[in-house]
Protein backbone atom coordinates (compact mmCIF):
# COMPACT_ATOMS: atom_id res chain seq x y z
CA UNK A 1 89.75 86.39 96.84
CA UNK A 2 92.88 87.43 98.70
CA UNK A 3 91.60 84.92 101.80
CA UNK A 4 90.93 82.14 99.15
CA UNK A 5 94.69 82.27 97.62
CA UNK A 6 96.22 82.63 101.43
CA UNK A 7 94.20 79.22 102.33
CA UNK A 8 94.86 77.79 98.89
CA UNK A 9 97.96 77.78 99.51
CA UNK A 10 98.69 76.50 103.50
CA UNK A 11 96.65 73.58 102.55
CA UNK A 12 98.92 73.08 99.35
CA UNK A 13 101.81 73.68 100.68
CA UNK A 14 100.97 71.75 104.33
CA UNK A 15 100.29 68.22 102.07
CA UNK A 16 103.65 69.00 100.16
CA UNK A 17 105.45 68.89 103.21
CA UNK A 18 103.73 65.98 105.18
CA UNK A 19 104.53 63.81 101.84
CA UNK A 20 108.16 64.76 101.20
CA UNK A 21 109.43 65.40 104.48
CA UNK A 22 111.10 68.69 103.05
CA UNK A 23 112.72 71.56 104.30
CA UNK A 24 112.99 74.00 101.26
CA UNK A 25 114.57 77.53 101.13
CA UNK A 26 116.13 80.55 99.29
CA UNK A 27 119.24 81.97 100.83
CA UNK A 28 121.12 85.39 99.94
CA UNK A 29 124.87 85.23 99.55
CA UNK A 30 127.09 88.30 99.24
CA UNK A 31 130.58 87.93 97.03
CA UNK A 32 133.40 90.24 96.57
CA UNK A 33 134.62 90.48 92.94
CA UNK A 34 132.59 87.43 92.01
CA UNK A 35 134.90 84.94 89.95
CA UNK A 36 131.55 84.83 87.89
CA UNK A 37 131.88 88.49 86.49
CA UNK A 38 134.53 90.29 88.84
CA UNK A 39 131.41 92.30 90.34
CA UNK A 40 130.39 92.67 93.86
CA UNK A 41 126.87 91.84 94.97
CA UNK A 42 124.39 89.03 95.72
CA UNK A 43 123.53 85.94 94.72
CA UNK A 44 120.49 83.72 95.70
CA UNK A 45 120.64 80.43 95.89
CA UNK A 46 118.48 77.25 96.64
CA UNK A 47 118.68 74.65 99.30
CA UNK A 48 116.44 71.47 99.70
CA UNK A 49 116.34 68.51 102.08
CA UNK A 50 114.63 65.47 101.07
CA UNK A 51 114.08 63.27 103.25
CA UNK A 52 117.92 62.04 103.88
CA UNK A 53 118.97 63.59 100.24
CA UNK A 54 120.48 67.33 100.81
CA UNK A 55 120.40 69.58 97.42
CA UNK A 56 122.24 72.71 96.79
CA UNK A 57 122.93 75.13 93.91
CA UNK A 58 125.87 76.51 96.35
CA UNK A 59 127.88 73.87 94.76
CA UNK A 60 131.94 73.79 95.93
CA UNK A 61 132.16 73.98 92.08
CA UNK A 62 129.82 76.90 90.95
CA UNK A 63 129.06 78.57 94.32
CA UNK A 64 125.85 78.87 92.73
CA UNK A 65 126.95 81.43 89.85
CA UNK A 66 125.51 79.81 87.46
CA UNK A 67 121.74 79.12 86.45
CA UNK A 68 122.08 75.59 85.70
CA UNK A 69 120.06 74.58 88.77
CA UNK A 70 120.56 70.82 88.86
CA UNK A 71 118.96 68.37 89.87
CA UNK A 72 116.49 71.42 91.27
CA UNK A 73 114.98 71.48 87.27
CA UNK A 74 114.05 67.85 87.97
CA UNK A 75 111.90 67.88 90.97
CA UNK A 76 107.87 67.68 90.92
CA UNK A 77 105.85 70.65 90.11
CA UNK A 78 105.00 71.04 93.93
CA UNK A 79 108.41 70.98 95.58
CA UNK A 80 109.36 74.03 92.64
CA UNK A 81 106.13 76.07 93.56
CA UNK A 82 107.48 76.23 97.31
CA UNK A 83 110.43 77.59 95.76
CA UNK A 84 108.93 80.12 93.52
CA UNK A 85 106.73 81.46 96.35
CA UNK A 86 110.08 82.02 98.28
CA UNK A 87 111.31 83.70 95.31
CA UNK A 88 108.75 86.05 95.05
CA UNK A 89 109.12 87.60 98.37
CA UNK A 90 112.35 89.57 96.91
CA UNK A 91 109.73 91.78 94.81
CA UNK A 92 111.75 94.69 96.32
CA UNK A 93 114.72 93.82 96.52
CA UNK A 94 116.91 96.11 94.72
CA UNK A 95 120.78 95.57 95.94
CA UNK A 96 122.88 94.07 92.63
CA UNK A 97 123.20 90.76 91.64
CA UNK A 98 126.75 89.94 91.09
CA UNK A 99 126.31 88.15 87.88
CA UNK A 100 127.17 89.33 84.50
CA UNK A 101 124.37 90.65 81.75
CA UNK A 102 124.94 87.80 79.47
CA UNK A 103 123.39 85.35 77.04
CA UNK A 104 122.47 82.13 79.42
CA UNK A 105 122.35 78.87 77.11
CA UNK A 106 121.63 75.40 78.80
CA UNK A 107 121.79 71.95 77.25
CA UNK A 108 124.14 73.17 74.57
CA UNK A 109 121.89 75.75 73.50
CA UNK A 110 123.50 78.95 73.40
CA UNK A 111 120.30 81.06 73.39
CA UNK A 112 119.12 83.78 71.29
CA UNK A 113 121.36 86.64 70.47
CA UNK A 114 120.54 89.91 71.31
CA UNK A 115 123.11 93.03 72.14
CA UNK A 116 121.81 94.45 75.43
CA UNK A 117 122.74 97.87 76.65
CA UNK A 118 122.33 96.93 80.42
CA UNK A 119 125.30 95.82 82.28
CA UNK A 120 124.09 94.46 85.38
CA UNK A 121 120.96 93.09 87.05
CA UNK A 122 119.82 93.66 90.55
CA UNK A 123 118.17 91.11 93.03
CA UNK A 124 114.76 91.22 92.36
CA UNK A 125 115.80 90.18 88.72
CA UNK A 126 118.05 87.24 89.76
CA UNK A 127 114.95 85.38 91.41
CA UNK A 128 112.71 85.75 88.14
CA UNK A 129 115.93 84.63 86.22
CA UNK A 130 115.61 81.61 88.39
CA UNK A 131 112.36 81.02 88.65
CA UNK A 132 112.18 81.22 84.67
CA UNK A 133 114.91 78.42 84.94
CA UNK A 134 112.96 76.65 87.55
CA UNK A 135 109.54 76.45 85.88
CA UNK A 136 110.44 76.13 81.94
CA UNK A 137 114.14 74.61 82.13
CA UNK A 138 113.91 73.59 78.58
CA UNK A 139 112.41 76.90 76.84
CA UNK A 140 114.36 78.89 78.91
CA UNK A 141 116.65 79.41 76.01
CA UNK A 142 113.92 80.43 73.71
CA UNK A 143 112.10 82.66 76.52
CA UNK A 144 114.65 84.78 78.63
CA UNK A 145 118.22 83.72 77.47
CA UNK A 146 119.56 87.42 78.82
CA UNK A 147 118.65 88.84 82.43
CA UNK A 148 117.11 92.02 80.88
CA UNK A 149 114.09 93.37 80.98
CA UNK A 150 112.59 95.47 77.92
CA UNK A 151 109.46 97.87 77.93
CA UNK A 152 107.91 97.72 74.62
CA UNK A 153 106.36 101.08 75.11
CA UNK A 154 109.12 102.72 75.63
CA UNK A 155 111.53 101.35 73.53
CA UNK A 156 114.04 100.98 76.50
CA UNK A 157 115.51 98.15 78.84
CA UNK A 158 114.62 98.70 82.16
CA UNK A 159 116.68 97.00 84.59
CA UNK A 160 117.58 100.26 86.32
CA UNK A 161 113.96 100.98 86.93
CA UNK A 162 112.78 98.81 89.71
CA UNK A 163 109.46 100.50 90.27
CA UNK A 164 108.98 99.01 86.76
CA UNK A 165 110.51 95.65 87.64
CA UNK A 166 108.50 95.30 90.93
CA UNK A 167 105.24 95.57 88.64
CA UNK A 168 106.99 92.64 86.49
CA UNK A 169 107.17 90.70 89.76
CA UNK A 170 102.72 91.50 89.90
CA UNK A 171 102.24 89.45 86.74
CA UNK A 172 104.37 86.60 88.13
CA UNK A 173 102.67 86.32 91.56
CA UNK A 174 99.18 86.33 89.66
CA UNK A 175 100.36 83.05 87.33
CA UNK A 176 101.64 81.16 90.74
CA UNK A 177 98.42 82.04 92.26
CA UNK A 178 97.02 79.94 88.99
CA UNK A 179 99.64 77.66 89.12
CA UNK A 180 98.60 76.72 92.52
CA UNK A 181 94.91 77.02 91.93
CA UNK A 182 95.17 74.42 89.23
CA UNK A 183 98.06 72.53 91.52
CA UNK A 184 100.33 72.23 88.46
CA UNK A 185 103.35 74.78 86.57
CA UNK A 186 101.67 75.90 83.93
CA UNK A 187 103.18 74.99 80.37
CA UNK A 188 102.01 78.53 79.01
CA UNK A 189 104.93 81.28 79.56
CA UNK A 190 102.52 84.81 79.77
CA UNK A 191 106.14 86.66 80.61
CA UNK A 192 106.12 87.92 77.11
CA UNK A 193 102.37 88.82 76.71
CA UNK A 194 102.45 91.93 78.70
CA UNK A 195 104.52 95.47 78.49
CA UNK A 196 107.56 94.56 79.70
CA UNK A 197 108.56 91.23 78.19
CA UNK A 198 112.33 89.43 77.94
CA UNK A 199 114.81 91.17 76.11
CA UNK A 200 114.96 89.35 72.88
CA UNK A 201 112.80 86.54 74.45
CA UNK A 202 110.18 84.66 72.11
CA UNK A 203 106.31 84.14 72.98
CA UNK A 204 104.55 80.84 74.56
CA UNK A 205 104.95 77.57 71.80
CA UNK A 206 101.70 76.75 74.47
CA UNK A 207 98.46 78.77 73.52
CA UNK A 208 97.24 81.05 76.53
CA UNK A 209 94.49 78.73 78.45
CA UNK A 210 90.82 80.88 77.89
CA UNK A 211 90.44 80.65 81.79
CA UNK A 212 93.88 82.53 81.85
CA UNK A 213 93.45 85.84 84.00
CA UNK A 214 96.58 87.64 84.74
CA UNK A 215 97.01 89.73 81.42
């Protein structure tokens, strides 16, 4: 199974590339006293170069502190898979984010309202916040408005727990498998099926898919 994904994926990948001409990554900045929150840590970021088109959420007006990602929301399906596979390799990374725990609204949506304990957010969080931006850019709102993670067993955020998070990141890497598999983002969001869901974050508007398997 493992051998299947690996090869789905080259092929996938290899025909993205030979049609776009692209060059896509994810690069790790550090700031000092962020002017996004005042805090000190890291921020990812994404870069893209289409063909003679170069695309940045460094921007000299955000320096990527936001979550906004344009134009990256508008790109195909393919090109945003890349991405989230990039993402996905900072499963364990645990050095802080230097963005705020707030309520992220897009589109003049505020978000939902929630009062979260947790203050800040580390870097395995800040690429799931992304790729949540990335994948669903207009139910982000309604899905994950806050970078916080919640355990419904427990009762308990968990963004200091990254052994918890890093299982979080499991259930992620299984849907891009799918997503890949069926060469498509899927319009289900499973991120608030499971244990640990989105603190005050609402369940799918899409009905699960019956050949669904990451639960």
């Amino acid at each position: 199974m493992k051998c299947s994904i690996i090869l789905i994926l080259f092929f996938y990948c290899n025909d993205v590339f030979s049609q776009s001409h692209s060059s896509m990554s994810v690069e790790k900045k550090y700031f000092h006293k962020s002017t996004a929150s005042n805090y000190t840590g890291y921020k990812l970021y994404l870069k893209a170069n289409l063909n003679d088109s170069v695309l940045t959420s460094d921007s000299k007006y955000t320096r990527g502190l936001d979550y906004s990602l344009r134009p990256f929301i508008e790109l195909s399906d393919s090109l945003k898979l890349i991405f989230v596979g990039q993402l996905l390799d900072y499963a364990n990374d645990t050095t802080l984010c230097c963005m705020p725990v707030e309520r992220y609204g897009f589109d003049g949506f505020e978000g939902l309202f929630g009062n979260p304990q947790s203050k800040r957010f580390n870097t395995q969080m800040d690429a799931l916040v992304i790729i949540n931006r990335l994948c669903f850019p207009y139910l982000t709102n309604m899905y994950a408005s806050y970078p916080v993670l919640y355990d419904m067993s427990m009762k308990r955020e968990i963004n200091d727990n990254s052994k918890l998070i890093t299982e979080v990141f499991q259930t992620y890497k299984c849907w891009y498998e799918q997503c890949l598999t069926k060469k498509q983002i899927l319009k289900y969001f499973p991120f608030n099926d499971t244990r640990v869901v989105w603190y005050a974050g609402k369940k799918s508007i899409e009905e699960k898919p019956k050949w669904y398997k990451c639960d």
